[in-house]
PDB file of N, CA and C in Angstrom:
ATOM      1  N   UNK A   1      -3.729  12.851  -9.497  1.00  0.00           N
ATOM      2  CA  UNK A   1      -3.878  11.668 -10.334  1.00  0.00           C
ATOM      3  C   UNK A   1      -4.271  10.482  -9.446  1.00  0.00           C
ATOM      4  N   UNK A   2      -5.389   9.613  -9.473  1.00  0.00           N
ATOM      5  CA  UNK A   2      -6.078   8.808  -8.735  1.00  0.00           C
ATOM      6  C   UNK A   2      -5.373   7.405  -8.955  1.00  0.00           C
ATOM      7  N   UNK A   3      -4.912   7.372 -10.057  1.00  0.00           N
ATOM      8  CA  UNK A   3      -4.343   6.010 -10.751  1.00  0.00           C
ATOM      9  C   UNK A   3      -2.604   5.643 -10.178  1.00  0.00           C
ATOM     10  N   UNK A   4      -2.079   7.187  -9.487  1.00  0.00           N
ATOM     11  CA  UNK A   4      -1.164   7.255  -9.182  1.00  0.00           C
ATOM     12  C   UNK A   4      -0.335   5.541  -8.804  1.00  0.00           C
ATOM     13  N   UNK A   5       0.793   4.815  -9.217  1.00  0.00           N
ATOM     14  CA  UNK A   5       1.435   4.146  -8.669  1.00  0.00           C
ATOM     15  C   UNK A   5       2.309   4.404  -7.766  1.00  0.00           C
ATOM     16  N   UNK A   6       2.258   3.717  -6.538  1.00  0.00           N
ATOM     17  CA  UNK A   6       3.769   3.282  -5.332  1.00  0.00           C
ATOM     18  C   UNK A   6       4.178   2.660  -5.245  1.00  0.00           C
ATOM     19  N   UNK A   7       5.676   2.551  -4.888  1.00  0.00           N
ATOM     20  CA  UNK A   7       6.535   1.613  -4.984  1.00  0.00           C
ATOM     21  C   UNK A   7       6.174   1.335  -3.096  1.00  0.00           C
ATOM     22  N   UNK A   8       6.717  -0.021  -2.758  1.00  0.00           N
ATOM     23  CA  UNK A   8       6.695  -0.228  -1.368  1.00  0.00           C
ATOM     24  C   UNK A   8       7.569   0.848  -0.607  1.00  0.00           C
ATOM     25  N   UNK A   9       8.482   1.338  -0.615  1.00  0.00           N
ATOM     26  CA  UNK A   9       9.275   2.432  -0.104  1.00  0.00           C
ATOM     27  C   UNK A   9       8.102   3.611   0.100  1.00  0.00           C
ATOM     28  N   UNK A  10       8.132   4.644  -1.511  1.00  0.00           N
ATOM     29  CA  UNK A  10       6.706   5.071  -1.138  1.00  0.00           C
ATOM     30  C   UNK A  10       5.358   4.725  -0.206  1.00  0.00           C
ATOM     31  N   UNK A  11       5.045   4.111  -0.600  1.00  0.00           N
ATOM     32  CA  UNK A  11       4.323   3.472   0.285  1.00  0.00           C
ATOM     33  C   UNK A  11       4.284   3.382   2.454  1.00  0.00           C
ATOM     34  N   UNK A  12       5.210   2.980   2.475  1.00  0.00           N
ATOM     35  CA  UNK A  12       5.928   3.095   4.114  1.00  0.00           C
ATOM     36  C   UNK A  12       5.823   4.591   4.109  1.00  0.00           C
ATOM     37  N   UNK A  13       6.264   5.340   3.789  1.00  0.00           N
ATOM     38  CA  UNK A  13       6.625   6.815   4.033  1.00  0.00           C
ATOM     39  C   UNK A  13       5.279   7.293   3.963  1.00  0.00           C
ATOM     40  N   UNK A  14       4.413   6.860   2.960  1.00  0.00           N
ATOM     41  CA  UNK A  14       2.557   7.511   2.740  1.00  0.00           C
ATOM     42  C   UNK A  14       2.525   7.306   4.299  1.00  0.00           C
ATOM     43  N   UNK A  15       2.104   6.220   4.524  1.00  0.00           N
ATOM     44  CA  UNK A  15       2.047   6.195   5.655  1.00  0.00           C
ATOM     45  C   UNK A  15       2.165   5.844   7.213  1.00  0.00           C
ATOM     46  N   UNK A  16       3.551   6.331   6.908  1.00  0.00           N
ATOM     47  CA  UNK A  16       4.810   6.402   7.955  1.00  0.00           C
ATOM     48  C   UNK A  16       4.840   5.511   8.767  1.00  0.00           C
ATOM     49  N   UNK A  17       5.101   3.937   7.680  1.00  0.00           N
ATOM     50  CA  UNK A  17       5.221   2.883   8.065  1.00  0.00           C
ATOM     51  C   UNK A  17       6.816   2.480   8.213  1.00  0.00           C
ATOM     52  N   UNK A  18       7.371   1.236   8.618  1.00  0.00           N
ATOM     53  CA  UNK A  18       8.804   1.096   8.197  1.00  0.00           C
ATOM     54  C   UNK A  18       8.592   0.260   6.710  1.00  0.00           C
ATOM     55  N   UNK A  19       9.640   0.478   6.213  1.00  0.00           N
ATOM     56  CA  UNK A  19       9.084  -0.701   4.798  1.00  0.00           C
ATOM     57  C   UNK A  19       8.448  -2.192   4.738  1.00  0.00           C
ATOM     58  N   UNK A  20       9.475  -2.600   6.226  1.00  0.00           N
ATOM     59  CA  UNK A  20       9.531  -3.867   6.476  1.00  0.00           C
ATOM     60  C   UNK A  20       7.999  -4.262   6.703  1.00  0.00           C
ATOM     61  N   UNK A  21       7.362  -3.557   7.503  1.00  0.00           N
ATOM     62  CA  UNK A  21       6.024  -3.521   7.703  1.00  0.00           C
ATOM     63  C   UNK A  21       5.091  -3.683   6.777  1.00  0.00           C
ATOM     64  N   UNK A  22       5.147  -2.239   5.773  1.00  0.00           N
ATOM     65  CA  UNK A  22       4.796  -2.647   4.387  1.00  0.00           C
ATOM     66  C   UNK A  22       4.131  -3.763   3.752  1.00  0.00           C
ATOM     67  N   UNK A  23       5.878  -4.381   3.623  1.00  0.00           N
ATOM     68  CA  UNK A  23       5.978  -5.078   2.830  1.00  0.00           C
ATOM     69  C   UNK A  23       5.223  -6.675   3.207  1.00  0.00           C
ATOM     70  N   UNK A  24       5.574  -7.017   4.706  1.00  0.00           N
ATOM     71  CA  UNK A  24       5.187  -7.683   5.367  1.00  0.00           C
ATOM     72  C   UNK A  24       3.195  -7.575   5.483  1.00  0.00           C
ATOM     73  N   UNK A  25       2.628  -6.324   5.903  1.00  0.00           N
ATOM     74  CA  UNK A  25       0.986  -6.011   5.299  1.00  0.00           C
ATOM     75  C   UNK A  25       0.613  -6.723   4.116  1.00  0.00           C
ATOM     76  N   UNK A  26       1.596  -6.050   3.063  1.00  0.00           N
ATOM     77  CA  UNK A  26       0.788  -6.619   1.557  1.00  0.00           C
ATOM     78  C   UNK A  26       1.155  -8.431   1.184  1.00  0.00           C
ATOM     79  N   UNK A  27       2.632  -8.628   1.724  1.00  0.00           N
ATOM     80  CA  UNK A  27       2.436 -10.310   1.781  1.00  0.00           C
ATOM     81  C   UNK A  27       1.548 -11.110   2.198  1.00  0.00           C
ATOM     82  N   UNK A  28       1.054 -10.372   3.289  1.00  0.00           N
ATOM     83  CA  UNK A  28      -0.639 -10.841   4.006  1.00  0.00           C
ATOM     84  C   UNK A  28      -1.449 -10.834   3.220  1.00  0.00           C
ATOM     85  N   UNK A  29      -1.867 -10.103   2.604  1.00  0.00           N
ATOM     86  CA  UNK A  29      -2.823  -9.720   1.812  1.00  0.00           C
ATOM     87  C   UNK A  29      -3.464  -8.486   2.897  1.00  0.00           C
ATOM     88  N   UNK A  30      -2.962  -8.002   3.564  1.00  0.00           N
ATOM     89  CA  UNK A  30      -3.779  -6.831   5.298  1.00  0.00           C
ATOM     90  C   UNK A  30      -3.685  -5.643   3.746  1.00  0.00           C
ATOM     91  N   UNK A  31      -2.843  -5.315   2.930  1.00  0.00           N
ATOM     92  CA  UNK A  31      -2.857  -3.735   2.183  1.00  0.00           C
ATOM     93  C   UNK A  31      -2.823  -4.032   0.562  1.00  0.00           C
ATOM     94  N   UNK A  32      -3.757  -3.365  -0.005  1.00  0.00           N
ATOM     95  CA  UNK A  32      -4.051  -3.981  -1.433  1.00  0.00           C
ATOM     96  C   UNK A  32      -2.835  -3.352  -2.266  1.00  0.00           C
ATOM     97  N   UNK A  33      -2.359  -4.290  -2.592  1.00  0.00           N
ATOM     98  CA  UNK A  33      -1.187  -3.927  -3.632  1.00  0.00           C
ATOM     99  C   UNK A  33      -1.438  -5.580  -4.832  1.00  0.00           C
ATOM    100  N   UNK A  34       0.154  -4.895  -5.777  1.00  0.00           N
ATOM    101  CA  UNK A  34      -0.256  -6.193  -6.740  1.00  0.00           C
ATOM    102  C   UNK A  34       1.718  -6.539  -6.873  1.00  0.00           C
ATOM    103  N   UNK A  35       2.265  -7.203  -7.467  1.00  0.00           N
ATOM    104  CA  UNK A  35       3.303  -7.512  -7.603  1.00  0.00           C
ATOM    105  C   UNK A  35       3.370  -7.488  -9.486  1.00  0.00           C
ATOM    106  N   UNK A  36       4.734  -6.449  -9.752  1.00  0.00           N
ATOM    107  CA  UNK A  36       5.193  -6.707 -11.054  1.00  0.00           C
ATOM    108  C   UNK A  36       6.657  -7.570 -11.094  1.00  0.00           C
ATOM    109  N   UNK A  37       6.356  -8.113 -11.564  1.00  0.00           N
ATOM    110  CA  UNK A  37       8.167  -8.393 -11.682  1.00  0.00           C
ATOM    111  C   UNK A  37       8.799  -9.106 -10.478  1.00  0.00           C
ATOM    112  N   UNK A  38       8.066  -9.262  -9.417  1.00  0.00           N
ATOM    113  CA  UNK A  38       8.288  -9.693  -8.222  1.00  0.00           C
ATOM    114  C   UNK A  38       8.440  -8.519  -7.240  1.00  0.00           C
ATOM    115  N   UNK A  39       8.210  -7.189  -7.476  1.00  0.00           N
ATOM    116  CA  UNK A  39       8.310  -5.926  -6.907  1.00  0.00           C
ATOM    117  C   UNK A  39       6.707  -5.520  -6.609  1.00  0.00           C
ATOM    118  N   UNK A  40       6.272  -5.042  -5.452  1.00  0.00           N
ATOM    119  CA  UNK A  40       5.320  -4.595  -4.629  1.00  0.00           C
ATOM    120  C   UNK A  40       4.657  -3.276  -5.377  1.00  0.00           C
ATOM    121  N   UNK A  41       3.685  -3.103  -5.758  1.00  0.00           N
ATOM    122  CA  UNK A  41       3.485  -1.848  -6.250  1.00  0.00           C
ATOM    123  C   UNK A  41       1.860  -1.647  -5.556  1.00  0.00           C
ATOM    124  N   UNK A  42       1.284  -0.524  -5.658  1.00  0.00           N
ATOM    125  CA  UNK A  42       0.360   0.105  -4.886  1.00  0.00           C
ATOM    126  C   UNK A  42      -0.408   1.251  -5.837  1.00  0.00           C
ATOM    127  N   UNK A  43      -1.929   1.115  -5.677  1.00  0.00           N
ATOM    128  CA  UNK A  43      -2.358   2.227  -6.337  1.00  0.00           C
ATOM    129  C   UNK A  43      -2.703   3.272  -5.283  1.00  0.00           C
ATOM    130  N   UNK A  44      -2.269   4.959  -5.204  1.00  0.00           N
ATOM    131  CA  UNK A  44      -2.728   5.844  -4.090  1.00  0.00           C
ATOM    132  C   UNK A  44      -4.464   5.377  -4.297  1.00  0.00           C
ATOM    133  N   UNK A  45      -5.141   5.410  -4.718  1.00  0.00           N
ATOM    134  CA  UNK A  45      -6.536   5.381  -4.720  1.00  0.00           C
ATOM    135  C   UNK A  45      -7.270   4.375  -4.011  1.00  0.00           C
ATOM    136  N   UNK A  46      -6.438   2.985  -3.819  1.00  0.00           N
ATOM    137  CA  UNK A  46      -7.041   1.766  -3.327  1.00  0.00           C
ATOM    138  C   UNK A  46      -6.282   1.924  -2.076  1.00  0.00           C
ATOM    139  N   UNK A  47      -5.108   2.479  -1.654  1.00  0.00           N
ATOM    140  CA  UNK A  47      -4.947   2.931  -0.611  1.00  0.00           C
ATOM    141  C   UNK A  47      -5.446   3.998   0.371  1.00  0.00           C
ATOM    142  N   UNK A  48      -5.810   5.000  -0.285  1.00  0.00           N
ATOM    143  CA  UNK A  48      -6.976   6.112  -0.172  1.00  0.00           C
ATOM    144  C   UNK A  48      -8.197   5.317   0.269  1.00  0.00           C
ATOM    145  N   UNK A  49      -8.928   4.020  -0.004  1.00  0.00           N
ATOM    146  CA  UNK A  49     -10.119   3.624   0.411  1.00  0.00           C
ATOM    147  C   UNK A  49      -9.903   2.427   1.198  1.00  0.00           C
ATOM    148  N   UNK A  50      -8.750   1.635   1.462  1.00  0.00           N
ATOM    149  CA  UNK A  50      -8.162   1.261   2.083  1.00  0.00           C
ATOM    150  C   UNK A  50      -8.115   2.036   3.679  1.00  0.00           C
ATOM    151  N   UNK A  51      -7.514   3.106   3.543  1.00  0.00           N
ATOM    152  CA  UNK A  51      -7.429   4.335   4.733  1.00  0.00           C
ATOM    153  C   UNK A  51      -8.782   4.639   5.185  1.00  0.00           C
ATOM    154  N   UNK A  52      -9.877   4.749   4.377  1.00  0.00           N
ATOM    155  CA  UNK A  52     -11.198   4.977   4.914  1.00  0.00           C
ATOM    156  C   UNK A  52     -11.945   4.254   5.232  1.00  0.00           C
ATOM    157  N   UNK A  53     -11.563   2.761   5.102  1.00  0.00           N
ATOM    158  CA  UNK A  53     -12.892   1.534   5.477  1.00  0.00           C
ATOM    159  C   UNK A  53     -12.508   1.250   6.932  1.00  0.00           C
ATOM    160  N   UNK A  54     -10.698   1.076   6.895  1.00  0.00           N
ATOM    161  CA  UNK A  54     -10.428   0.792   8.247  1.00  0.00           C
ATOM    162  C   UNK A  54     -10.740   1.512   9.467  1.00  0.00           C
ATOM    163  N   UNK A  55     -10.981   2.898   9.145  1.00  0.00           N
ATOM    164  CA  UNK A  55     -10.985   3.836   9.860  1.00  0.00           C
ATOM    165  C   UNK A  55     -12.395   3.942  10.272  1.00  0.00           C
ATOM    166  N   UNK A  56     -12.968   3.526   9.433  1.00  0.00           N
ATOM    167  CA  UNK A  56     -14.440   3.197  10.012  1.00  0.00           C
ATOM    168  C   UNK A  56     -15.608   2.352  11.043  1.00  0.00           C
ATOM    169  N   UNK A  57     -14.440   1.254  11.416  1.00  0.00           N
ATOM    170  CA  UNK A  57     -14.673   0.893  12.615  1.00  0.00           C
ATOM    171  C   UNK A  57     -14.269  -0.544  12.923  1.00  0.00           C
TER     172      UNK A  57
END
């Protein structure tokens, strides 16, 4: 499922970040996430292309 949602916890563990880190990335705006409720959430898919732009150079 491409649409998949993560919670920031999830998220750290995708990829075997500490949360704090995480959480601290997407306050930057450095990892595309969106905020519900005041809670961090993440789509796998924009993280998925996220993972491939950086990696690109």
């Amino acid at each position: 499922m491409d649409d998949e949602i993560l919670t920031i916890e999830e998220i750290a563990a995708f990829l075997k970040i500490k949360e704090k880190t995480a959480y601290d990335l997407a306050a930057k705006g450095k990892l595309p996430g969106f905020k519900v409720g005041g809670a961090w959430r993440f789509r796998r898919s924009d993280i998925e292309q996220w993972i491939e732009e950086s990696t690109k150079g």
